[in-house]
PDB file of N, CA and C in Angstrom:
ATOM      1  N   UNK A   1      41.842  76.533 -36.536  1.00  0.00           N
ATOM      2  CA  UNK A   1      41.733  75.116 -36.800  1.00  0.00           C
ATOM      3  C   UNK A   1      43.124  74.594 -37.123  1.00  0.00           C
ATOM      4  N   UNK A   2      43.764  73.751 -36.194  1.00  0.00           N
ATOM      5  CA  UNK A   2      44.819  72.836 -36.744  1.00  0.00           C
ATOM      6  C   UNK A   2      45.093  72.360 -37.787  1.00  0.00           C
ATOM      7  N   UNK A   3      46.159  72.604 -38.889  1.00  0.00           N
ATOM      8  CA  UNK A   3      46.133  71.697 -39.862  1.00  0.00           C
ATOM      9  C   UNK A   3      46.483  69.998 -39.791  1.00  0.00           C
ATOM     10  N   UNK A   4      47.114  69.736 -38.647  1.00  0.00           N
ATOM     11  CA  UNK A   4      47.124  68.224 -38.894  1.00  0.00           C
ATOM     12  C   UNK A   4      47.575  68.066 -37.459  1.00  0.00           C
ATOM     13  N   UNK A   5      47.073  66.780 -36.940  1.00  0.00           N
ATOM     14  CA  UNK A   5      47.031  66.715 -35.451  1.00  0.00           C
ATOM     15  C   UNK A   5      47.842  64.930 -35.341  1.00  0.00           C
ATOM     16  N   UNK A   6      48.958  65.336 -34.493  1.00  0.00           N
ATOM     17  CA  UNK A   6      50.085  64.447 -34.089  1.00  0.00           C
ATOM     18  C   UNK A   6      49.318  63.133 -32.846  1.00  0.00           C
ATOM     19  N   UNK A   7      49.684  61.868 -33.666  1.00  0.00           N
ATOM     20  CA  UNK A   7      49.236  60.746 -32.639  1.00  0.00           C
ATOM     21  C   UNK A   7      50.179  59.617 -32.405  1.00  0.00           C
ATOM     22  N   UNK A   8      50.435  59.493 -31.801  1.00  0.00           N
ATOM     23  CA  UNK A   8      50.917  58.277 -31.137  1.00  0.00           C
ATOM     24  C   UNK A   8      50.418  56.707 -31.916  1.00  0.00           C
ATOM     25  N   UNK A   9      50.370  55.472 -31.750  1.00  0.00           N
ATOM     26  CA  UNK A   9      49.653  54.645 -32.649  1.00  0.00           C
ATOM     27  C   UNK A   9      48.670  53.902 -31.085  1.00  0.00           C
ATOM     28  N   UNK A  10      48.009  55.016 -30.539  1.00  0.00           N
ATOM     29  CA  UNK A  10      47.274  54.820 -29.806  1.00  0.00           C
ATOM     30  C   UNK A  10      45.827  53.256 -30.571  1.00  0.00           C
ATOM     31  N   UNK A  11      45.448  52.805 -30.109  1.00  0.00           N
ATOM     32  CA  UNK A  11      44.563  51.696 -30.576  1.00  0.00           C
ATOM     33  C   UNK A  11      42.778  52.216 -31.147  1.00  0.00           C
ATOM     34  N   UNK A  12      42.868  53.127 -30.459  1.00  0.00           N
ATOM     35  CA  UNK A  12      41.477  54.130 -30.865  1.00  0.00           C
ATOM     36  C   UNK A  12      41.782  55.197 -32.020  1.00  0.00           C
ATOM     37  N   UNK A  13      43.273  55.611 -32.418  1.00  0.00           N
ATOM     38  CA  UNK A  13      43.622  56.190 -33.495  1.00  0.00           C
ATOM     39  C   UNK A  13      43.877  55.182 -35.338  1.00  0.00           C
ATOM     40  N   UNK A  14      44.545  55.006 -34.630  1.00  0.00           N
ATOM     41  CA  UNK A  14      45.042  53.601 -35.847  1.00  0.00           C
ATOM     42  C   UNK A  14      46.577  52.999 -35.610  1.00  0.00           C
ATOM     43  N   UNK A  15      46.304  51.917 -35.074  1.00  0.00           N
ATOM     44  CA  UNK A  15      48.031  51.238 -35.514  1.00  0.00           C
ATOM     45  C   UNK A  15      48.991  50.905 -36.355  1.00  0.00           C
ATOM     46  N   UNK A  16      48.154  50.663 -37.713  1.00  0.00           N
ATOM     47  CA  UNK A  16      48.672  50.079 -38.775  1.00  0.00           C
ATOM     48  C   UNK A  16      48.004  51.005 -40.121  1.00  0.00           C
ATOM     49  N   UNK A  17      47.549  51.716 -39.619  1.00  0.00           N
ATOM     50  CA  UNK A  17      46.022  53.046 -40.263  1.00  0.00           C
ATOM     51  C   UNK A  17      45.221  53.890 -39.390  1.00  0.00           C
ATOM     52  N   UNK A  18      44.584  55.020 -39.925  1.00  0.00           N
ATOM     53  CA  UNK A  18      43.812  55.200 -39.333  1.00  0.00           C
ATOM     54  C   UNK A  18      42.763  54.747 -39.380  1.00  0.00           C
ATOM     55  N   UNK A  19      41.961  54.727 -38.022  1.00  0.00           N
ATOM     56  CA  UNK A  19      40.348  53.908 -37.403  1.00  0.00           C
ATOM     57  C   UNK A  19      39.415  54.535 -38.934  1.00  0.00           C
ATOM     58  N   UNK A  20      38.234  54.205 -38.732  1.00  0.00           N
ATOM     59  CA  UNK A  20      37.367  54.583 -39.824  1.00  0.00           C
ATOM     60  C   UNK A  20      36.771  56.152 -39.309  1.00  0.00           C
ATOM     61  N   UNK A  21      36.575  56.230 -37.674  1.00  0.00           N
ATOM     62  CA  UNK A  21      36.292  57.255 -37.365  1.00  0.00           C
ATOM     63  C   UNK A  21      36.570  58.543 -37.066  1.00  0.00           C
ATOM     64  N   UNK A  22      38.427  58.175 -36.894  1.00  0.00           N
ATOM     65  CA  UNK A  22      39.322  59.164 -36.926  1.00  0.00           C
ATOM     66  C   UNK A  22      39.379  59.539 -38.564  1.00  0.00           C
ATOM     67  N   UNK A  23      39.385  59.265 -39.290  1.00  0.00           N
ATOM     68  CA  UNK A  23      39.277  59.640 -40.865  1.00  0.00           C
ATOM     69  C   UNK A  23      37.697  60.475 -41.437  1.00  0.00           C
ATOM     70  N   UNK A  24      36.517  59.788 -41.028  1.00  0.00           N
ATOM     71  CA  UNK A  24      35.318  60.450 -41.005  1.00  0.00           C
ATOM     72  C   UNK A  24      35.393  61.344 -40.056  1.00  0.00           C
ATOM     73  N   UNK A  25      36.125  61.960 -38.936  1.00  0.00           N
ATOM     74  CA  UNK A  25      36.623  63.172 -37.896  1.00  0.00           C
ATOM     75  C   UNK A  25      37.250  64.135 -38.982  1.00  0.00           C
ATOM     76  N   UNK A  26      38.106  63.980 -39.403  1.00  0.00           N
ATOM     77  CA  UNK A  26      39.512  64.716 -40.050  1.00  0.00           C
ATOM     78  C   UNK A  26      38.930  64.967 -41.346  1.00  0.00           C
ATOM     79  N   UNK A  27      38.320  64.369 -42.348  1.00  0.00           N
ATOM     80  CA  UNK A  27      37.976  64.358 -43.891  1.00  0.00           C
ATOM     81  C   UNK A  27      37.416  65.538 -43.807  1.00  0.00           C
ATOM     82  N   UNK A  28      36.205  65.890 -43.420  1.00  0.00           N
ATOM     83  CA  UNK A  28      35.124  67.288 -44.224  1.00  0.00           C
ATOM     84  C   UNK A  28      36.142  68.263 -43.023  1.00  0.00           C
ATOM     85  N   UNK A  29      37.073  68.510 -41.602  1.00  0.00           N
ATOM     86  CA  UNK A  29      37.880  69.217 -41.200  1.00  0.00           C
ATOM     87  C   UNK A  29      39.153  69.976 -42.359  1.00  0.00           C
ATOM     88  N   UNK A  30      39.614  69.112 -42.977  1.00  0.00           N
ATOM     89  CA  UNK A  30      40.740  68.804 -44.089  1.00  0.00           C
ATOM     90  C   UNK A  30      41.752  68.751 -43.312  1.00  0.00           C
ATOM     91  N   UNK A  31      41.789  68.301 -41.828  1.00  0.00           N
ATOM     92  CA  UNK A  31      42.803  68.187 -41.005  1.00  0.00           C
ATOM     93  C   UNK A  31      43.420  66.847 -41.779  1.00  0.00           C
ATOM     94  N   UNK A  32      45.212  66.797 -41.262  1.00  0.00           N
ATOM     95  CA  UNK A  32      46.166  65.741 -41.969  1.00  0.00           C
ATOM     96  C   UNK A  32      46.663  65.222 -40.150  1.00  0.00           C
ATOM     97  N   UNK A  33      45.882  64.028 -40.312  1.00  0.00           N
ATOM     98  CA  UNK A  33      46.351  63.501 -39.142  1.00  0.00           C
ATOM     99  C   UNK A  33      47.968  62.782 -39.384  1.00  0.00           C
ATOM    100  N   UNK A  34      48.493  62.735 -38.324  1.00  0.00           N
ATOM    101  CA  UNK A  34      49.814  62.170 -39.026  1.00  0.00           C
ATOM    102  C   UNK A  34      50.178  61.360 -37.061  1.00  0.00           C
ATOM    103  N   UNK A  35      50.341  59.965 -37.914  1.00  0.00           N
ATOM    104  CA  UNK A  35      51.024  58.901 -37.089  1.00  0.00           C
ATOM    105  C   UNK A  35      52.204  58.388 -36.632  1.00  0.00           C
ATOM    106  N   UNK A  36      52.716  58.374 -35.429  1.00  0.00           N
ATOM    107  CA  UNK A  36      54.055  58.997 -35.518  1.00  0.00           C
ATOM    108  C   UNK A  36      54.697  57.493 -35.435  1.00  0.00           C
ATOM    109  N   UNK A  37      55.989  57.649 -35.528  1.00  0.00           N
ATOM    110  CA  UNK A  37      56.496  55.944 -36.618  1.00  0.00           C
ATOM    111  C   UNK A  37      56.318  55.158 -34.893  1.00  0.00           C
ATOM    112  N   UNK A  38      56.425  54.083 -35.424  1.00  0.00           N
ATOM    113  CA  UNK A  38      56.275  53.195 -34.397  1.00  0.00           C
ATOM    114  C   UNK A  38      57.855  52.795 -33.411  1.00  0.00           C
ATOM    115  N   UNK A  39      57.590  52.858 -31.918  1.00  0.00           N
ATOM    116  CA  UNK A  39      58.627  52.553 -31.022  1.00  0.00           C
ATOM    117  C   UNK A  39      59.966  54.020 -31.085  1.00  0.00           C
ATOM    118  N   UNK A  40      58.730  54.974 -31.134  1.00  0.00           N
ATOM    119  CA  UNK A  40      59.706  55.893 -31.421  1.00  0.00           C
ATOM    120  C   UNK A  40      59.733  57.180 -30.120  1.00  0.00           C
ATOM    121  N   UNK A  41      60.433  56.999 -29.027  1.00  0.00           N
ATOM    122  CA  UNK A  41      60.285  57.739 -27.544  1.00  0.00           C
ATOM    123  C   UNK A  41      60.736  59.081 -28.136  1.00  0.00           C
ATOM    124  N   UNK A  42      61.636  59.261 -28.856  1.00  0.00           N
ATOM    125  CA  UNK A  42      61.750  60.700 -29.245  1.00  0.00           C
ATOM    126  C   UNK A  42      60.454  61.139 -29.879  1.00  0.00           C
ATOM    127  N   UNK A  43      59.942  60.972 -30.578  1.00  0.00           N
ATOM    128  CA  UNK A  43      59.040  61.881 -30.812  1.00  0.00           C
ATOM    129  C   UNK A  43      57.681  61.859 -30.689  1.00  0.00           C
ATOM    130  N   UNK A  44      57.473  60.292 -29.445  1.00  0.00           N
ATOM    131  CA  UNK A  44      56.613  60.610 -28.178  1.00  0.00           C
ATOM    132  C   UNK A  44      56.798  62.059 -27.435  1.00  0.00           C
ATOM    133  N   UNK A  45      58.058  62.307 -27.125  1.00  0.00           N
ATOM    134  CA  UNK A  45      58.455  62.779 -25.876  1.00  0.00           C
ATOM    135  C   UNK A  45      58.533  64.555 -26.815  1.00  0.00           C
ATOM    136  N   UNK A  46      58.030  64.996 -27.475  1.00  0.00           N
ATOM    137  CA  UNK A  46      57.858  66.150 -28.517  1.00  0.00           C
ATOM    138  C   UNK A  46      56.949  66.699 -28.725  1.00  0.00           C
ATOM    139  N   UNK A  47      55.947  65.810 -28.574  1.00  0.00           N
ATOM    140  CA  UNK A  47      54.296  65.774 -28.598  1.00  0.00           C
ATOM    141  C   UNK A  47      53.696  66.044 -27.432  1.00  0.00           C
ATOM    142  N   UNK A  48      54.016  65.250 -26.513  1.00  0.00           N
ATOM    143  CA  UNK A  48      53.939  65.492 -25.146  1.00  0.00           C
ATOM    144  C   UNK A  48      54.770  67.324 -24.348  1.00  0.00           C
ATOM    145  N   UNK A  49      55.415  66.945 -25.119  1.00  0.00           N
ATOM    146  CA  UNK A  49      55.980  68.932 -24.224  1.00  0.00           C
ATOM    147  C   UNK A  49      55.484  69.542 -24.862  1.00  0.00           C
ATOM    148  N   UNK A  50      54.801  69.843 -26.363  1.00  0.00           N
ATOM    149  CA  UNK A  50      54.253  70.883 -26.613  1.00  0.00           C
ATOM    150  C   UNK A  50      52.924  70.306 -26.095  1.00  0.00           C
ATOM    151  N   UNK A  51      51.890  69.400 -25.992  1.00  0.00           N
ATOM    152  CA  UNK A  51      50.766  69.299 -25.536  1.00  0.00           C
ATOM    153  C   UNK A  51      51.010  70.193 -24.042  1.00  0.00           C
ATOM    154  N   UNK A  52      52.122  69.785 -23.451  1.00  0.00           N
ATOM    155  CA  UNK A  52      51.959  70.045 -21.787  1.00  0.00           C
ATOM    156  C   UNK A  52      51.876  71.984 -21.718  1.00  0.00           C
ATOM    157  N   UNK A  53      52.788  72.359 -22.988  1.00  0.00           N
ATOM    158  CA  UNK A  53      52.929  73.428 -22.995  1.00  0.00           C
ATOM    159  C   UNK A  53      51.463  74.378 -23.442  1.00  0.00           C
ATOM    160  N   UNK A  54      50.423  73.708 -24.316  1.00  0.00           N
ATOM    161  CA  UNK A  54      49.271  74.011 -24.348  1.00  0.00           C
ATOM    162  C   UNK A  54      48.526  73.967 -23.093  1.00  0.00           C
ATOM    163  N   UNK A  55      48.714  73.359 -22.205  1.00  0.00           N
ATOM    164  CA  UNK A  55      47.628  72.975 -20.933  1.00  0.00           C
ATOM    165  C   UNK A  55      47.748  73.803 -20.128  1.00  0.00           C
ATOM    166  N   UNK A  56      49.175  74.106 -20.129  1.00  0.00           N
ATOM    167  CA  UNK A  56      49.722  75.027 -18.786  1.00  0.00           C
ATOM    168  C   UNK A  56      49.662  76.672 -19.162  1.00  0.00           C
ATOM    169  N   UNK A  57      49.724  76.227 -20.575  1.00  0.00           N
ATOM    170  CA  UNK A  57      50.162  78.328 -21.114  1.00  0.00           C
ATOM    171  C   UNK A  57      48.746  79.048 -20.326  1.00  0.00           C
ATOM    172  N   UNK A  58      49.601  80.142 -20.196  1.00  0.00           N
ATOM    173  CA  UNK A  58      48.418  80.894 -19.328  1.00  0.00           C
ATOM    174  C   UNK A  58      47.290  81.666 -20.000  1.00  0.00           C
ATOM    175  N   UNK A  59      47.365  82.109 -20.984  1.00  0.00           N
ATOM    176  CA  UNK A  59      46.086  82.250 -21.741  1.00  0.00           C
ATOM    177  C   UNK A  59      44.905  81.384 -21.561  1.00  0.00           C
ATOM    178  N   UNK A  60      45.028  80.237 -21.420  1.00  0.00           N
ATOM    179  CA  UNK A  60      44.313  79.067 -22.064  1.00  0.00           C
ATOM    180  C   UNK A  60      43.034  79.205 -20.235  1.00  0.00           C
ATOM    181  N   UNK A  61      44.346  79.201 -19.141  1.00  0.00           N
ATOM    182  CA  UNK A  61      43.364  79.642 -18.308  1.00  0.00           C
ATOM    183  C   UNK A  61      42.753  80.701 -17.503  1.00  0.00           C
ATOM    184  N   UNK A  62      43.118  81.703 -18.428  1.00  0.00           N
ATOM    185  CA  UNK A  62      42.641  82.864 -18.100  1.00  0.00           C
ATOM    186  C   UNK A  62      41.386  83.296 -18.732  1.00  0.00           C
ATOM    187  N   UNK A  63      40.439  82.412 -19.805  1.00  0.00           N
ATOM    188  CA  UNK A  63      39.269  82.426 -19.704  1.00  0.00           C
ATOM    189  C   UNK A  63      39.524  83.210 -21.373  1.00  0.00           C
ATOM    190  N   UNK A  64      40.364  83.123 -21.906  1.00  0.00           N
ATOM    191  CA  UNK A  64      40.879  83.781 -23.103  1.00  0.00           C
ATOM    192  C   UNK A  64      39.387  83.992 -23.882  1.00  0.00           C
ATOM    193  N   UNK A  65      39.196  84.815 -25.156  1.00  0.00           N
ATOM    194  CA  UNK A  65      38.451  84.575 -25.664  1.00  0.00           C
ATOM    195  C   UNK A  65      38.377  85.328 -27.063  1.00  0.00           C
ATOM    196  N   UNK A  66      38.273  84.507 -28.435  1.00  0.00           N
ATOM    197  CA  UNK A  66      39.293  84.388 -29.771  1.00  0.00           C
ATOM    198  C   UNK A  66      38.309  85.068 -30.650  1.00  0.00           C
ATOM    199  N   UNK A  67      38.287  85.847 -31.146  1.00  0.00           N
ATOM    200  CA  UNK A  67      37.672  86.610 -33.036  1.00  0.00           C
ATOM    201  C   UNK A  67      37.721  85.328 -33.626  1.00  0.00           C
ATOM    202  N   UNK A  68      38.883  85.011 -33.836  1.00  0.00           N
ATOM    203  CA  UNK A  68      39.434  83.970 -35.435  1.00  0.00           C
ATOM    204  C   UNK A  68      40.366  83.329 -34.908  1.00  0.00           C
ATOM    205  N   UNK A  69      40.907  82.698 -35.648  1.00  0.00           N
ATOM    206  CA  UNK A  69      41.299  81.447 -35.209  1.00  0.00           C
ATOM    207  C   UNK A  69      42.990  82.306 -36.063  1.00  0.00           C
ATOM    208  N   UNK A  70      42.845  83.123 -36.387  1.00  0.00           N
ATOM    209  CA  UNK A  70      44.056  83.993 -36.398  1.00  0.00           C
ATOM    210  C   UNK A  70      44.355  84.628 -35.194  1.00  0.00           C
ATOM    211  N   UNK A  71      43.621  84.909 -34.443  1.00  0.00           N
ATOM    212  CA  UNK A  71      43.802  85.770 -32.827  1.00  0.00           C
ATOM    213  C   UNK A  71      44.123  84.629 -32.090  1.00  0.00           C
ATOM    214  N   UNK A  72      43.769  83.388 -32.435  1.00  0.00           N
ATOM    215  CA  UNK A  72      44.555  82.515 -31.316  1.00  0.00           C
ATOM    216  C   UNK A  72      46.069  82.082 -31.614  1.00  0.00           C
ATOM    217  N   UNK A  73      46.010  82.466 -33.033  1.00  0.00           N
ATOM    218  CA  UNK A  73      47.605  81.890 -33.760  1.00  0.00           C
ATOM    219  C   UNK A  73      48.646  83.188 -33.215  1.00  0.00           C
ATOM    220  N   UNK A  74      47.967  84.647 -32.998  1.00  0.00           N
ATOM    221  CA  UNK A  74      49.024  85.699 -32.991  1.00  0.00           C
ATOM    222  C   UNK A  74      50.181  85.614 -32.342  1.00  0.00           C
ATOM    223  N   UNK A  75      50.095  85.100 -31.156  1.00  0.00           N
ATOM    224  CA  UNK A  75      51.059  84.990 -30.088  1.00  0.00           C
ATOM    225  C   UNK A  75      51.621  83.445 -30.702  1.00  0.00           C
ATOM    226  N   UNK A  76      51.669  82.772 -31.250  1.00  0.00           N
ATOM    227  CA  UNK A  76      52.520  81.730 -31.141  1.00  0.00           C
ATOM    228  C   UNK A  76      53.456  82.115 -33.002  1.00  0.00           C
ATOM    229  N   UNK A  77      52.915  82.886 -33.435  1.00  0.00           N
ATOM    230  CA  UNK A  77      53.837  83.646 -34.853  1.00  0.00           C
ATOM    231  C   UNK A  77      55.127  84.271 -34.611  1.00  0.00           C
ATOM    232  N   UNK A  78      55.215  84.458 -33.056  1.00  0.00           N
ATOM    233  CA  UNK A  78      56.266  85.973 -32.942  1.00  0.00           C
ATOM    234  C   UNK A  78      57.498  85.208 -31.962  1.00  0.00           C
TER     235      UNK A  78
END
Protein backbone atom coordinates (compact mmCIF):
# COMPACT_ATOMS: atom_id res chain seq x y z
CA UNK A 1 0.00 0.00 0.00
CA UNK A 2 1.36 3.46 -0.96
CA UNK A 3 1.93 5.83 1.64
CA UNK A 4 0.86 8.96 -0.12
CA UNK A 5 -0.12 9.30 -3.73
CA UNK A 6 1.18 12.41 -5.96
CA UNK A 7 -1.57 14.65 -7.95
CA UNK A 8 -1.53 17.17 -10.13
CA UNK A 9 -4.52 19.86 -9.17
CA UNK A 10 -6.49 17.79 -11.53
CA UNK A 11 -10.44 19.13 -10.97
CA UNK A 12 -11.71 15.60 -9.75
CA UNK A 13 -8.73 15.67 -7.13
CA UNK A 14 -8.88 19.10 -5.57
CA UNK A 15 -7.65 22.51 -6.80
CA UNK A 16 -7.66 24.59 -3.96
CA UNK A 17 -8.24 21.15 -1.55
CA UNK A 18 -8.96 18.01 -1.69
CA UNK A 19 -12.62 16.79 -3.29
CA UNK A 20 -14.70 15.28 -0.35
CA UNK A 21 -14.22 11.94 -2.06
CA UNK A 22 -10.65 11.84 -2.58
CA UNK A 23 -10.33 12.39 1.34
CA UNK A 24 -13.22 9.70 2.23
CA UNK A 25 -10.73 7.39 -0.46
CA UNK A 26 -7.41 8.16 1.49
CA UNK A 27 -8.80 8.59 5.38
CA UNK A 28 -9.60 4.79 6.70
CA UNK A 29 -6.32 3.90 3.72
CA UNK A 30 -4.07 6.43 6.00
CA UNK A 31 -2.74 7.26 2.58
CA UNK A 32 -1.21 11.24 2.53
CA UNK A 33 -2.34 12.48 -0.67
CA UNK A 34 -0.15 15.34 -1.57
CA UNK A 35 -0.95 18.17 -4.26
CA UNK A 36 1.61 19.28 -6.23
CA UNK A 37 2.04 23.32 -6.12
CA UNK A 38 0.31 24.92 -8.77
CA UNK A 39 1.86 25.84 -12.52
CA UNK A 40 4.58 23.76 -11.66
CA UNK A 41 5.97 21.60 -15.15
CA UNK A 42 8.84 20.35 -13.16
CA UNK A 43 7.24 18.36 -11.00
CA UNK A 44 4.45 17.50 -13.42
CA UNK A 45 7.11 16.12 -15.52
CA UNK A 46 8.50 13.69 -12.22
CA UNK A 47 5.30 12.17 -11.67
CA UNK A 48 4.77 11.37 -15.01
CA UNK A 49 8.32 9.39 -15.56
CA UNK A 50 7.98 7.48 -12.60
CA UNK A 51 4.17 6.70 -13.42
CA UNK A 52 5.48 5.79 -17.09
CA UNK A 53 8.15 3.82 -15.42
CA UNK A 54 5.43 1.78 -13.43
CA UNK A 55 3.40 0.94 -16.69
CA UNK A 56 6.22 -0.18 -18.70
CA UNK A 57 8.43 -2.09 -15.87
CA UNK A 58 8.31 -5.53 -16.85
CA UNK A 59 7.14 -7.26 -13.89
CA UNK A 60 3.94 -5.50 -13.92
CA UNK A 61 3.36 -7.38 -17.30
CA UNK A 62 4.48 -10.44 -16.77
CA UNK A 63 1.45 -11.44 -14.79
CA UNK A 64 3.62 -10.89 -11.48
CA UNK A 65 2.08 -12.17 -8.47
CA UNK A 66 2.79 -10.58 -4.66
CA UNK A 67 2.71 -12.44 -0.82
CA UNK A 68 2.82 -8.78 0.73
CA UNK A 69 3.02 -5.80 -0.26
CA UNK A 70 6.74 -6.16 0.96
CA UNK A 71 7.40 -8.62 -2.12
CA UNK A 72 6.24 -5.93 -4.32
CA UNK A 73 8.52 -3.24 -2.54
CA UNK A 74 11.76 -5.81 -2.77
CA UNK A 75 13.01 -4.88 -6.03
CA UNK A 76 12.50 -1.20 -5.86
CA UNK A 77 14.74 -1.17 -2.09
CA UNK A 78 17.99 -2.28 -3.87
Amino acid sequence: MPRWLIFGRERGIGRRGLTEPVAVFAGPLTIKVVLLPPRDPESEGAVERRNRFFETSSFVHLGAHFASSAGFNDPFSR
